[in-house]
Protein backbone atom coordinates (compact mmCIF):
# COMPACT_ATOMS: atom_id res chain seq x y z
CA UNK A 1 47.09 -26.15 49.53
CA UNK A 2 44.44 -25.32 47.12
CA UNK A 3 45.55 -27.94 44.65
CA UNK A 4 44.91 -30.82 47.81
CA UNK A 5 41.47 -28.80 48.58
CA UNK A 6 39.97 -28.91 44.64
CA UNK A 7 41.28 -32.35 44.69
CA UNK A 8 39.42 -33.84 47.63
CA UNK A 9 36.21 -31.74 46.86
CA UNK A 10 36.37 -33.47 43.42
CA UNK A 11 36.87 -36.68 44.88
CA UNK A 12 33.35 -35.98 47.06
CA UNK A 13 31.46 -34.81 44.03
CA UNK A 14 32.10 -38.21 42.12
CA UNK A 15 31.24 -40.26 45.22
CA UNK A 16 27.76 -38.42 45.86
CA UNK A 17 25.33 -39.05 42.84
CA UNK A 18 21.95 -37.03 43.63
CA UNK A 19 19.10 -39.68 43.26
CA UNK A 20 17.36 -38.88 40.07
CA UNK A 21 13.51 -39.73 39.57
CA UNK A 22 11.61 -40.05 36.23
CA UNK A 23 8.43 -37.72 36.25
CA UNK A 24 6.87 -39.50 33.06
CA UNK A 25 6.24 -42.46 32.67
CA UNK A 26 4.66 -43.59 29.83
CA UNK A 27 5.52 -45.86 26.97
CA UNK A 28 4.62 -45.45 23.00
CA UNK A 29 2.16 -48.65 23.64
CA UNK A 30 0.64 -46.85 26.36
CA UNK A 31 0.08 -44.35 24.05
CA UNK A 32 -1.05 -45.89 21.40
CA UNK A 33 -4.04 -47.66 23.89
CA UNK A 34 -5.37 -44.42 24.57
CA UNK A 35 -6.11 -43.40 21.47
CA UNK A 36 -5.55 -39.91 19.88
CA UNK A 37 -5.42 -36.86 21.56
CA UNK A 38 -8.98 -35.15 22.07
CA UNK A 39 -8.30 -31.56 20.42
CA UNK A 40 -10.81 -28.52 20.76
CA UNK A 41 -13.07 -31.15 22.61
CA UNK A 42 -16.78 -30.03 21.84
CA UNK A 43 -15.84 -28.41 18.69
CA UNK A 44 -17.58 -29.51 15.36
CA UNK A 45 -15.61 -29.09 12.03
CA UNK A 46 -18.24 -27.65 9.56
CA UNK A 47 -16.11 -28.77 6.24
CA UNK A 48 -16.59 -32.10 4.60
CA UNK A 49 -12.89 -33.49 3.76
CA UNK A 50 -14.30 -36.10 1.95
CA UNK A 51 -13.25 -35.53 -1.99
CA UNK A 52 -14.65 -32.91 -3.58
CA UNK A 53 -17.08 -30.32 -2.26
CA UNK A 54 -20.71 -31.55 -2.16
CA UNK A 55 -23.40 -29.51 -2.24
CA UNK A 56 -24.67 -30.26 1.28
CA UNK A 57 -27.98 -28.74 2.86
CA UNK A 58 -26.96 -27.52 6.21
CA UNK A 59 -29.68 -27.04 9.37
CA UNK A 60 -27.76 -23.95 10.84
CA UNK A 61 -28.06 -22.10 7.59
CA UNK A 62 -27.66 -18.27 8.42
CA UNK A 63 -29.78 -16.33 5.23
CA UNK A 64 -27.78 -13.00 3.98
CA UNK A 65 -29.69 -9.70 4.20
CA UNK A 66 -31.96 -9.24 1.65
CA UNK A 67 -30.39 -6.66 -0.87
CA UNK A 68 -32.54 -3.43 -1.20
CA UNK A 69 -31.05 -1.16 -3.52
CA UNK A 70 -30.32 2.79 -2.76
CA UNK A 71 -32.67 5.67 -3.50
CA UNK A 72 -30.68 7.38 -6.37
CA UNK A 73 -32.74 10.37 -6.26
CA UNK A 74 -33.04 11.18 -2.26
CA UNK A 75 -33.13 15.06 -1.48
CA UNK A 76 -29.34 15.08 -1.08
CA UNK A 77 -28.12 13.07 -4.05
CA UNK A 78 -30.32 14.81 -6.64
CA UNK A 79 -29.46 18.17 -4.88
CA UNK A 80 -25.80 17.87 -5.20
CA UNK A 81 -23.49 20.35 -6.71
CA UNK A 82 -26.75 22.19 -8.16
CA UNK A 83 -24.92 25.20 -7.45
CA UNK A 84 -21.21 24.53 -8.58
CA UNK A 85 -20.73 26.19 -11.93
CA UNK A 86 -23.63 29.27 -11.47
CA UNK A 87 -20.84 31.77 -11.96
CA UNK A 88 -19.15 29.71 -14.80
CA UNK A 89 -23.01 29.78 -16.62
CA UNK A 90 -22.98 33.67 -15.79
CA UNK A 91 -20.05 34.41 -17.55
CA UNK A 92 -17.96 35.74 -14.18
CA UNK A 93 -15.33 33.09 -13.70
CA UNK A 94 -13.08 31.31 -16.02
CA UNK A 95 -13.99 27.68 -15.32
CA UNK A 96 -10.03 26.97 -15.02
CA UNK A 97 -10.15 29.35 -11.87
CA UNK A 98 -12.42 27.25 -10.17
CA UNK A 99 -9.74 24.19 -10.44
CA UNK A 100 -9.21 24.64 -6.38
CA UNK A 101 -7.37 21.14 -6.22
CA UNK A 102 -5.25 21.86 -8.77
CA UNK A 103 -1.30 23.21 -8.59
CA UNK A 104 -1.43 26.94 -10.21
CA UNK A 105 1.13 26.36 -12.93
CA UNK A 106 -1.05 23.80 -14.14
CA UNK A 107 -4.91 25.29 -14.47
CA UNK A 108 -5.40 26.04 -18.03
CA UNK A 109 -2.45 24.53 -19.17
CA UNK A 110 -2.03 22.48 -21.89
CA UNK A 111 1.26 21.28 -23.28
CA UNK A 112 4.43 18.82 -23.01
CA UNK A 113 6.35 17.75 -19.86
CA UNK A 114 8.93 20.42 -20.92
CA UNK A 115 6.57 23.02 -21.05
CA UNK A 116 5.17 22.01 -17.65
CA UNK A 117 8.19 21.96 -16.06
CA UNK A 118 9.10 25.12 -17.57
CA UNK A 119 6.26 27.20 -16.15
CA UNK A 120 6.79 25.47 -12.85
CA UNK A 121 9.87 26.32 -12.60
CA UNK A 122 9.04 29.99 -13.24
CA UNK A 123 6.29 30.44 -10.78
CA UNK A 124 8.07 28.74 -7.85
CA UNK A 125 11.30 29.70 -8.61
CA UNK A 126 10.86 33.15 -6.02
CA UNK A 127 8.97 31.16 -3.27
CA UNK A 128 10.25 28.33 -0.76
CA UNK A 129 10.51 25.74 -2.50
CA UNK A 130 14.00 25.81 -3.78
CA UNK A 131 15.43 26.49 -0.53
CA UNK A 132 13.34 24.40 1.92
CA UNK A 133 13.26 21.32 -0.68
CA UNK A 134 16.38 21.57 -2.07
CA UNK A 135 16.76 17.72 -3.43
CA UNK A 136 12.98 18.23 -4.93
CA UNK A 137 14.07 21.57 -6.55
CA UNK A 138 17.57 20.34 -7.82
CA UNK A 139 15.69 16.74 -9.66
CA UNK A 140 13.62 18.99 -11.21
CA UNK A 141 16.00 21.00 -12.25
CA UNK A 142 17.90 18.00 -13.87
CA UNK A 143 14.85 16.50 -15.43
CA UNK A 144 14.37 20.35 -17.61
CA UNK A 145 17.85 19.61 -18.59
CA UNK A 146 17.11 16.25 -19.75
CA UNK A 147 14.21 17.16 -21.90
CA UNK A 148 15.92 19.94 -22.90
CA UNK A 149 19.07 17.93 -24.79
CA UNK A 150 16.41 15.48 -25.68
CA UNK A 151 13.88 17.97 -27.26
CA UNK A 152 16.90 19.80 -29.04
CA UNK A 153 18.48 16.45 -30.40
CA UNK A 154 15.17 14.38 -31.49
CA UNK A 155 12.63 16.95 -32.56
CA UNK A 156 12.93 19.01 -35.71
CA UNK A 157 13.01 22.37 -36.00
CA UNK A 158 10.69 24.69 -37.92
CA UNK A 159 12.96 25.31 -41.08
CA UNK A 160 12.63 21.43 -41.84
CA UNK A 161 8.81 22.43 -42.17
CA UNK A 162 8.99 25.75 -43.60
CA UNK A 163 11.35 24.73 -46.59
CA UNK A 164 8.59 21.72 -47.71
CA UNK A 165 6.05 24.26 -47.69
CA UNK A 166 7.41 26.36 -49.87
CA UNK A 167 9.03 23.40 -52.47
């Protein structure tokens, strides 16, 4: 029953052939008649494309502000940081205490990466760091070690000095 059904409604569908209308018309003569397409109509192109660049005078020219340069000695440029290092001058404060944007194991400290690492190590070692930044605290960890091997295998060691001095 179905079989006779989908056979007759195909037979229908190949008899009825909706009409089907062109909604352009318009051949590549045609086309070619009108000319090209007007773009950005009212728009005028301010670059030559001509060759090279010429030095053209335009009427529209638009001047740039005329520079003035800054007052280098205004009230609050000549007044600035007058009073930074008073207590360094006075003799009350070590100027490496006044470092504020510096870390703490590294104000007044001079020395190699080792060393650095070193004292780091010992000042934060009782704080948060190794536990809340574990992965920060354990590649720092490795890097001492690194420097450490290195330092021991490629520097000398005092007795290499010590024995020239006395020969």
């Amino acid at each position: 029953m179905s079989a006779c059904i989908s056979a007759v409604a195909n037979g229908l569908r190949k008899l009825w052939i909706p009409p089907v209308s062109q909604v352009r018309f318009r051949f590549h003569k045609d086309k070619i008649e009108a000319g090209p397409l007007r773009r950005r109509y009212g728009y005028e192109e301010k670059v030559v494309f001509k060759g090279l660049l010429p030095h053209v005078k335009h009427e529209n020219h638009i001047p740039g502000r005329q520079y003035i340069p800054g007052d280098k000695w205004t009230p609050d440029k000549a007044l600035f940081g007058q009073n930074d290092y008073i207590d360094i001058f006075s003799g009350h404060i070590h100027p490496t205490k006044v470092l504020y944007d510096v870390p703490l194991y590294l104000r007044g400290f001079k020395g190699n990466e080792f060393q650095c690492l070193m004292r780091k190590q010992k000042m934060l070692k009782h704080g948060e760091i190794p536990w809340r930044y574990p992965t920060t605290w354990r590649k720092m960890n490795k890097r001492i070690g690194y420097l450490y091997r290195y330092l021991n295998r490629h520097t000398r060691t005092w007795n290499v000095y010590r024995s020239r001095m006395t020969s």
